[in-house]
N, C-alpha and C. Protein backbone atom coordinates (compact mmCIF):
# COMPACT_ATOMS: atom_id res chain seq x y z
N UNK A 1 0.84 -1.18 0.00
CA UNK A 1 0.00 0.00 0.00
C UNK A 1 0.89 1.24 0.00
N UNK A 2 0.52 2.04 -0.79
CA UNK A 2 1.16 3.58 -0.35
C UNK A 2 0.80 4.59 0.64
N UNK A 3 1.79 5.58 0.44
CA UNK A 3 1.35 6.63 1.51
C UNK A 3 -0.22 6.84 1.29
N UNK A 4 -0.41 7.64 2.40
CA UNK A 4 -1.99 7.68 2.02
C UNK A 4 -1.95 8.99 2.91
N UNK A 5 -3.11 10.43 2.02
CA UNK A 5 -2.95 11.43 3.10
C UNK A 5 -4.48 11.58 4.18
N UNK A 6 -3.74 12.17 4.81
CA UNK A 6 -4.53 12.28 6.57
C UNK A 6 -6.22 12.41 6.16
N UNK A 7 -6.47 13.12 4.45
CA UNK A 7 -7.96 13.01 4.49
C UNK A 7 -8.79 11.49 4.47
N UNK A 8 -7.54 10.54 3.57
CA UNK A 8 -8.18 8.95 3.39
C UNK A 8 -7.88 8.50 4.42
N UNK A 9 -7.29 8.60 5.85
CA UNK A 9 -6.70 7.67 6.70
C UNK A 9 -8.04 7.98 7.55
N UNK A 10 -8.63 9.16 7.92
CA UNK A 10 -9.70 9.91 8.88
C UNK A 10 -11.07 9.15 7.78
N UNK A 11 -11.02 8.87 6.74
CA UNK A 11 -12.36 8.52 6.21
C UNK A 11 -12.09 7.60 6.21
N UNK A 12 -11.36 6.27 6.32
CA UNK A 12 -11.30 4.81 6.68
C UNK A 12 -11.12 4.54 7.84
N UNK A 13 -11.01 5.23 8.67
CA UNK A 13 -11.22 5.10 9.84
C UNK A 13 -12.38 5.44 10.72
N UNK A 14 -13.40 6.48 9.99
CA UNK A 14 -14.39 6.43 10.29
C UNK A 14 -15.64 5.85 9.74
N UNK A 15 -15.54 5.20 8.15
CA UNK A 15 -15.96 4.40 7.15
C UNK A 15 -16.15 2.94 7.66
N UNK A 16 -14.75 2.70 8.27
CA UNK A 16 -14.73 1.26 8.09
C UNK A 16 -13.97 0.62 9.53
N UNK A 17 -14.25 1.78 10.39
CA UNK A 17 -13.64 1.82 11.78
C UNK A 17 -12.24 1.15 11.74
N UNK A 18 -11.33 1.00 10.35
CA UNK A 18 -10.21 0.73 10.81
C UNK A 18 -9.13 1.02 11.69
N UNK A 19 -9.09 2.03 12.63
CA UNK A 19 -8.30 2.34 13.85
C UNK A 19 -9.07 2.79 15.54
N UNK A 20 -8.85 1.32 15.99
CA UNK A 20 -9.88 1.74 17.61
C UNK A 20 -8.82 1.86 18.31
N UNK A 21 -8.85 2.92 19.19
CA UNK A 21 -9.58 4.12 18.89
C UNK A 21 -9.02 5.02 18.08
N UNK A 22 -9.70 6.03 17.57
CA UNK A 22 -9.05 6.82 16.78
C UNK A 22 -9.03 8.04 17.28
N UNK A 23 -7.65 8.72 16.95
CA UNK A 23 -7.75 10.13 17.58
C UNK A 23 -7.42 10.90 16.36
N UNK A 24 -8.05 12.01 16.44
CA UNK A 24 -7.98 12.63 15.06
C UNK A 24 -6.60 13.96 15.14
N UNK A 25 -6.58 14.15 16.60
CA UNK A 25 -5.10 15.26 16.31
C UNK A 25 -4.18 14.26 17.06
N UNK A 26 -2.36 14.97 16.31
CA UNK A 26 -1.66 14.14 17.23
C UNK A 26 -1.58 14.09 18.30
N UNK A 27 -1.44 13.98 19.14
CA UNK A 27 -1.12 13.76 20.72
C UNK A 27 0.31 13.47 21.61
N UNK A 28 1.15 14.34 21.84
CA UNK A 28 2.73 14.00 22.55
C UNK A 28 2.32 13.65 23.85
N UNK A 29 2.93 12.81 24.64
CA UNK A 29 3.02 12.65 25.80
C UNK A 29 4.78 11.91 26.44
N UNK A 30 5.31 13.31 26.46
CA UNK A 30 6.86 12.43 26.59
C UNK A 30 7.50 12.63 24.79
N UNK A 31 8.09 11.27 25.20
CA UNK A 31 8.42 11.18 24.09
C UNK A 31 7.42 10.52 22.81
N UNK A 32 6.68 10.03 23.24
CA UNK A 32 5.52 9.13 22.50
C UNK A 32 4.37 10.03 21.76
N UNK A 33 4.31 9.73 20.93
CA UNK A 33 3.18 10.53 20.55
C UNK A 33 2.54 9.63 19.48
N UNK A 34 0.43 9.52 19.48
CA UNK A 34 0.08 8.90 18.71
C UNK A 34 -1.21 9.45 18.08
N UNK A 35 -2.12 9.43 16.94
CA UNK A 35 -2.39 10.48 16.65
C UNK A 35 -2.55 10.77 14.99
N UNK A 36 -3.66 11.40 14.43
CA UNK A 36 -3.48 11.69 12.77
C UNK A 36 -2.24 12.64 12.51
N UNK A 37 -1.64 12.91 11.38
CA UNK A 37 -0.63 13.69 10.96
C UNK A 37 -0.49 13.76 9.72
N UNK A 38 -0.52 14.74 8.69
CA UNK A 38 -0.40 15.18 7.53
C UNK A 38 0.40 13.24 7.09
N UNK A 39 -0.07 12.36 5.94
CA UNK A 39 0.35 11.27 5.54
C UNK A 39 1.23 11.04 6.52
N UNK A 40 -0.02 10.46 7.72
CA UNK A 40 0.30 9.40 9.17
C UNK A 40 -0.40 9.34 9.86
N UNK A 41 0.01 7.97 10.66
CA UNK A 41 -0.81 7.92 12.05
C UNK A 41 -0.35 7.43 12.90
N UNK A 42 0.50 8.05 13.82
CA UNK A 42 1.53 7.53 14.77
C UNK A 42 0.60 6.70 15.79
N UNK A 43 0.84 5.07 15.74
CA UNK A 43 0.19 4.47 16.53
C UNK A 43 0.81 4.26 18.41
N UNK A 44 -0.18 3.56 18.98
CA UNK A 44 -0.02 3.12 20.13
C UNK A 44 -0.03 1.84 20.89
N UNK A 45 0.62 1.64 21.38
CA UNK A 45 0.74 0.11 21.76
C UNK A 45 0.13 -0.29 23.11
N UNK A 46 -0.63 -0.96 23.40
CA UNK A 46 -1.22 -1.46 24.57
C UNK A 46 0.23 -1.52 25.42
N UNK A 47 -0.67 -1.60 26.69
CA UNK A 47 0.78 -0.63 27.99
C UNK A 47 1.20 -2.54 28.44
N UNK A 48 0.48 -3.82 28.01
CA UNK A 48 1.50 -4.89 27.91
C UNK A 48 2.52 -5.28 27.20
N UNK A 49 2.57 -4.37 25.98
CA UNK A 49 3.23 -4.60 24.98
C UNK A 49 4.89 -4.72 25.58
N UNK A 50 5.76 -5.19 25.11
CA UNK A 50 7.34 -5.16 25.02
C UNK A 50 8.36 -5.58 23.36
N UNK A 51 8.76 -4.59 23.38
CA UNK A 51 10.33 -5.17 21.76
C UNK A 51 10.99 -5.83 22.31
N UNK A 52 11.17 -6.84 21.68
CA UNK A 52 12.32 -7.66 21.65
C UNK A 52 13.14 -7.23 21.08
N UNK A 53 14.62 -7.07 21.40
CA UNK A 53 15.72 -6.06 21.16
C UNK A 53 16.40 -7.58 19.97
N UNK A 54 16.93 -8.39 20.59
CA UNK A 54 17.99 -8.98 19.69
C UNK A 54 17.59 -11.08 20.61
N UNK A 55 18.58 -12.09 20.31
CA UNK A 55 18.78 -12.85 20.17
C UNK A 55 18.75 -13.22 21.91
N UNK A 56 19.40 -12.03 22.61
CA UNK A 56 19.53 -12.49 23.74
C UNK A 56 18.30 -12.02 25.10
N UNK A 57 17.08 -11.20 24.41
CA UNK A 57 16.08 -11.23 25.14
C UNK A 57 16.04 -9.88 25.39
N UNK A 58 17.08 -8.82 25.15
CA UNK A 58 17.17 -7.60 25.50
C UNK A 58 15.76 -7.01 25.79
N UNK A 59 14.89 -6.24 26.53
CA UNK A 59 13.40 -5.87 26.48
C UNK A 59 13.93 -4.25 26.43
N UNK A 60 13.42 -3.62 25.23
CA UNK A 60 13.40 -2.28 25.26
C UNK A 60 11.74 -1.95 25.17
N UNK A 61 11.72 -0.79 26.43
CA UNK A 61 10.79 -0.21 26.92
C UNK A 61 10.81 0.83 26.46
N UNK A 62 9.69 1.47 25.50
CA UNK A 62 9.64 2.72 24.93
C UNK A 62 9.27 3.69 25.78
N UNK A 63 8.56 3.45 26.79
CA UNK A 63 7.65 4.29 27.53
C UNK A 63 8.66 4.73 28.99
N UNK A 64 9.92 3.66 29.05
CA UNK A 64 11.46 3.76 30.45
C UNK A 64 12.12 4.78 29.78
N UNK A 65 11.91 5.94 28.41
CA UNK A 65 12.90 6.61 28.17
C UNK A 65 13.08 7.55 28.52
């Protein structure tokens, strides 16, 4: 799929409820921010979420920065 701008991302998302929930301005909190944006939509990760860094289990915490 290609870029797509902020007017088709806000009408498929309210069309076809593809993003729960949806927030229509961005939103910073820290360093995180999630949120519509001129072609984007900076998402959010449920607060169980964790990255797996590499091979040896490393856990990087986006939200410890």
């Amino acid at each position: 799929m290609s870029v797509q701008s902020d007017r088709w991302i806000r009408e498929q998302a309210f069309r076809h409820r593809s993003i729960e929930p949806f927030s229509e301005k961005q939103v910073y909190s820290g360093f995180i921010s999630h949120g519509l944006s001129s072609y984007g939509y900076d998402l959010r990760g449920s607060g169980e979420s964790k990255n797996f860094a590499n091979v040896n289990c490393a856990i990087i915490d986006p939200k410890a920065v």
